[in-house]
Protein backbone atom coordinates (compact mmCIF):
# COMPACT_ATOMS: atom_id res chain seq x y z
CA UNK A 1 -146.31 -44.19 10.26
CA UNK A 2 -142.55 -44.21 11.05
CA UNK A 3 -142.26 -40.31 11.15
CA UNK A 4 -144.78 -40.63 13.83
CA UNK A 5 -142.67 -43.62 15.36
CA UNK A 6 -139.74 -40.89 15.74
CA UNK A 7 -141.59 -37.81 16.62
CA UNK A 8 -142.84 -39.69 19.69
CA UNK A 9 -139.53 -41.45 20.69
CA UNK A 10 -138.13 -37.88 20.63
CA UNK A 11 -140.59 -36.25 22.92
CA UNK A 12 -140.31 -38.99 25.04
CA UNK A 13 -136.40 -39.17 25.06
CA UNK A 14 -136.58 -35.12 25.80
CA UNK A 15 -139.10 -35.78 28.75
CA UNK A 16 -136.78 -37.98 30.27
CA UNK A 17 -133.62 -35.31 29.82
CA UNK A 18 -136.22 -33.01 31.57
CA UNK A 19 -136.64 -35.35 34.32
CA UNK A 20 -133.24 -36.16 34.90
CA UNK A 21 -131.82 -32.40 35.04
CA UNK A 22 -134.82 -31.72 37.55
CA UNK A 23 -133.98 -34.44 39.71
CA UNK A 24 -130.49 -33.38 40.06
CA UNK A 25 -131.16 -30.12 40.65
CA UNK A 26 -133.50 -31.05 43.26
CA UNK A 27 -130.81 -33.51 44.73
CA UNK A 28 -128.15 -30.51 44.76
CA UNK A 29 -130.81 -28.04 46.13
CA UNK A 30 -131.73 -30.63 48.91
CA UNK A 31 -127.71 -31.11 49.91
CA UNK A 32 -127.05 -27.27 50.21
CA UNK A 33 -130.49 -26.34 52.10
CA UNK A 34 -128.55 -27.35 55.55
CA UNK A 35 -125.86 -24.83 54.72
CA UNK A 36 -127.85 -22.14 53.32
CA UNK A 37 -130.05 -22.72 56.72
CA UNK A 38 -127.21 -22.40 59.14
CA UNK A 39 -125.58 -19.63 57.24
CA UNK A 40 -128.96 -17.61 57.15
CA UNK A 41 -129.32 -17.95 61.03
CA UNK A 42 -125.41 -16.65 61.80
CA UNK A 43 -126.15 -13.76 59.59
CA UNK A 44 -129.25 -12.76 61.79
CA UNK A 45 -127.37 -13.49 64.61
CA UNK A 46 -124.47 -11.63 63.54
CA UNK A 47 -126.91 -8.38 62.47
CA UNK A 48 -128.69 -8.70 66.06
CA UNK A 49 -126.37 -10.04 68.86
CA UNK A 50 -123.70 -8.20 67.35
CA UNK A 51 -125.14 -5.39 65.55
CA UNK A 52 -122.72 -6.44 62.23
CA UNK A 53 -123.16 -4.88 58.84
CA UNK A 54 -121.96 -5.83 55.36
CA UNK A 55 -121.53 -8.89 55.69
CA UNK A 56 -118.85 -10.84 53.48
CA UNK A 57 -118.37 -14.03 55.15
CA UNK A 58 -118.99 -17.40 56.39
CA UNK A 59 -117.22 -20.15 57.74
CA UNK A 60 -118.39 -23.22 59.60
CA UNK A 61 -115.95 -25.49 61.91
CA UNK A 62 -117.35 -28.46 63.24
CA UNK A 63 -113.98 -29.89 65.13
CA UNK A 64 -115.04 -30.57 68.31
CA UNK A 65 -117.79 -27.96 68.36
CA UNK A 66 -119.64 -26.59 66.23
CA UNK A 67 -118.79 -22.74 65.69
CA UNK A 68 -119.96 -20.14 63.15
CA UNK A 69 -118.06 -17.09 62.06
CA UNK A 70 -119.51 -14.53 60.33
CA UNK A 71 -117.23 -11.89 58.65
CA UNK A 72 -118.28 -8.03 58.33
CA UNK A 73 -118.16 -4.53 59.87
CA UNK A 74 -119.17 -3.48 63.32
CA UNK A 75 -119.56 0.55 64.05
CA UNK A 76 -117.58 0.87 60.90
CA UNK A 77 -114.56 -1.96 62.01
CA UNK A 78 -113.89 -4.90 60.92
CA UNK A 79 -114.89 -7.79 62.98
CA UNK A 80 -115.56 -11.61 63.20
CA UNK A 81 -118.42 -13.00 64.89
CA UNK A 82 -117.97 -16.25 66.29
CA UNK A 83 -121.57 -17.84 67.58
CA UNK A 84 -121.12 -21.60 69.12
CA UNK A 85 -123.49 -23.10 67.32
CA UNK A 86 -124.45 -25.06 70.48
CA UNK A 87 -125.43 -22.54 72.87
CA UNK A 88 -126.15 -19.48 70.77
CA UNK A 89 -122.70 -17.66 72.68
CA UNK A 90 -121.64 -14.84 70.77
CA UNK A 91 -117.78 -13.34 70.54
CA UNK A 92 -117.15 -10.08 68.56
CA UNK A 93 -113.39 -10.19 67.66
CA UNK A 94 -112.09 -7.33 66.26
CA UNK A 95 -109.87 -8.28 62.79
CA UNK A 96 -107.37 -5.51 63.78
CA UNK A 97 -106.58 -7.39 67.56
CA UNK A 98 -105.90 -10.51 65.11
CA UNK A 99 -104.86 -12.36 62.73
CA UNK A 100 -107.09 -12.53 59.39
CA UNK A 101 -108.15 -15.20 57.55
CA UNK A 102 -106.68 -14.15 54.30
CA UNK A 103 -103.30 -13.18 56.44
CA UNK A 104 -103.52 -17.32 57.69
CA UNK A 105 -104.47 -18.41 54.46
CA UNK A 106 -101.27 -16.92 52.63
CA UNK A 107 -99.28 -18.49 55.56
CA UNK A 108 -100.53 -22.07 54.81
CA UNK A 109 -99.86 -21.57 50.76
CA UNK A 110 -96.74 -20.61 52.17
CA UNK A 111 -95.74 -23.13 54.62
CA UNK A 112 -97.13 -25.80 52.80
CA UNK A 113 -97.62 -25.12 49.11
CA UNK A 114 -101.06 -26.73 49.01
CA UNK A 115 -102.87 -28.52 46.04
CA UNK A 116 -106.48 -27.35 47.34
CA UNK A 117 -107.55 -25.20 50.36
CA UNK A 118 -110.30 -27.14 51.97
CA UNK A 119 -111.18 -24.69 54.45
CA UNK A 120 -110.45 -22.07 57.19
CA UNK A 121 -112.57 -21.04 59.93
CA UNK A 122 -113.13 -19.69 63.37
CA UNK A 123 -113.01 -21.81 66.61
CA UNK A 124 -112.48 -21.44 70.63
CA UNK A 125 -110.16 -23.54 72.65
CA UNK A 126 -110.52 -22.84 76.10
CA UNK A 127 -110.54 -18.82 76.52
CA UNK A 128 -108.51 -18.39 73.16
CA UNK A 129 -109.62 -18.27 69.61
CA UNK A 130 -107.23 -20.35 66.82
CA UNK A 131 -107.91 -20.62 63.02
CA UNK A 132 -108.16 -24.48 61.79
CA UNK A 133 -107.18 -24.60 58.12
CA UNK A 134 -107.76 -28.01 56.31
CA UNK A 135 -105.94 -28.57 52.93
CA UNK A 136 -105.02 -31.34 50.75
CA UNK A 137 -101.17 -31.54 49.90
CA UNK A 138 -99.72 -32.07 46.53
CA UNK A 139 -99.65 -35.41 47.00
CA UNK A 140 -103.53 -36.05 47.48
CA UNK A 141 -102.77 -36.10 51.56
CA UNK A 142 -104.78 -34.44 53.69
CA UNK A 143 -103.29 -31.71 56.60
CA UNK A 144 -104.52 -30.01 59.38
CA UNK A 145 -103.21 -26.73 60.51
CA UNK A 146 -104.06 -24.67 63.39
CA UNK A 147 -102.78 -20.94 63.99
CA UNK A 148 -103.50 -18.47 66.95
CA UNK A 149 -106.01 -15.96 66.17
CA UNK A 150 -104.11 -13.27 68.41
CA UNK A 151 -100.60 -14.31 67.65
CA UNK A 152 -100.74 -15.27 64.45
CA UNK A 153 -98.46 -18.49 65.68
CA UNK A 154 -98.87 -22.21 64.30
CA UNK A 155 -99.79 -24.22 66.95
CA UNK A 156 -100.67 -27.99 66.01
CA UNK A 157 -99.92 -29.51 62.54
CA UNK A 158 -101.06 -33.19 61.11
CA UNK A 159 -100.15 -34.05 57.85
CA UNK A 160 -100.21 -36.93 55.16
CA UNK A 161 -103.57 -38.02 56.69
């Protein structure tokens, strides 16, 4: 009678396991499915509008609009699209009329020395395009950095945030 006792505790302790690791997974699923959504739509856009192969890229900046950059190759260059997520608009900037993304992001380890990267994207400011980076310092601070796409040139910084 006991061995039965324990037999069934066990299948019912296991069922629970099985329903806990599901419902996280379905929580986690749930929380990306926005991303995966948006990034799924610039990529069309990006093949499309923009007629942009290989694709190895996405970055989404939401500071005062929303933009979308999608990274890849365009007649065989290398190019950003940049779709305002707002209107649909798309801009094809060419990496080599630029400054890169990788080029900003060794500036910031450099200028900065980081603890964590939180991102770098794509934006427009008036008729010019500008990389935001957001990091978090050493000291568990966050900063705000934001370089000319053209120039290459730090314009605004905010720190210890």
């Amino acid at each position: 009678m006991r061995s039965k006792t324990i037999s069934w505790q066990r299948w019912a302790i296991s069922g629970v396991i099985l329903v806990v690791i599901f419902a996280i997974g379905f929580v986690l699923w749930s929380a990306m499915h926005p991303y995966s959504k948006v990034r799924s739509e610039a990529e069309n856009i990006a093949r499309t509008s923009a007629k942009t192969t290989n694709i190895n890229g996405f970055w989404w900046d939401t500071r005062d609009k929303s933009y979308l950059t999608v990274s890849g190759e365009r007649g065989g260059a290398p190019v950003y699209v940049v779709i305002a997520k707002k209107t649909g608009k798309v801009n094809v900037l060419h990496k080599n009329n630029g400054t890169t993304r990788n080029k900003i992001l060794r500036k910031v380890w450099a200028d900065f020395t980081p603890k964590r990267v939180l991102n770098a994207s794509l934006r427009k400011t008036g008729k010019d395009f500008v990389w935001d980076v957001g990091f978090m310092g050493k000291n568990g601070t966050l900063g705000y950095v934001t370089y000319d796409f053209a120039t290459g040139q730090q314009l605004k910084v905010i720190r210890d945030l």
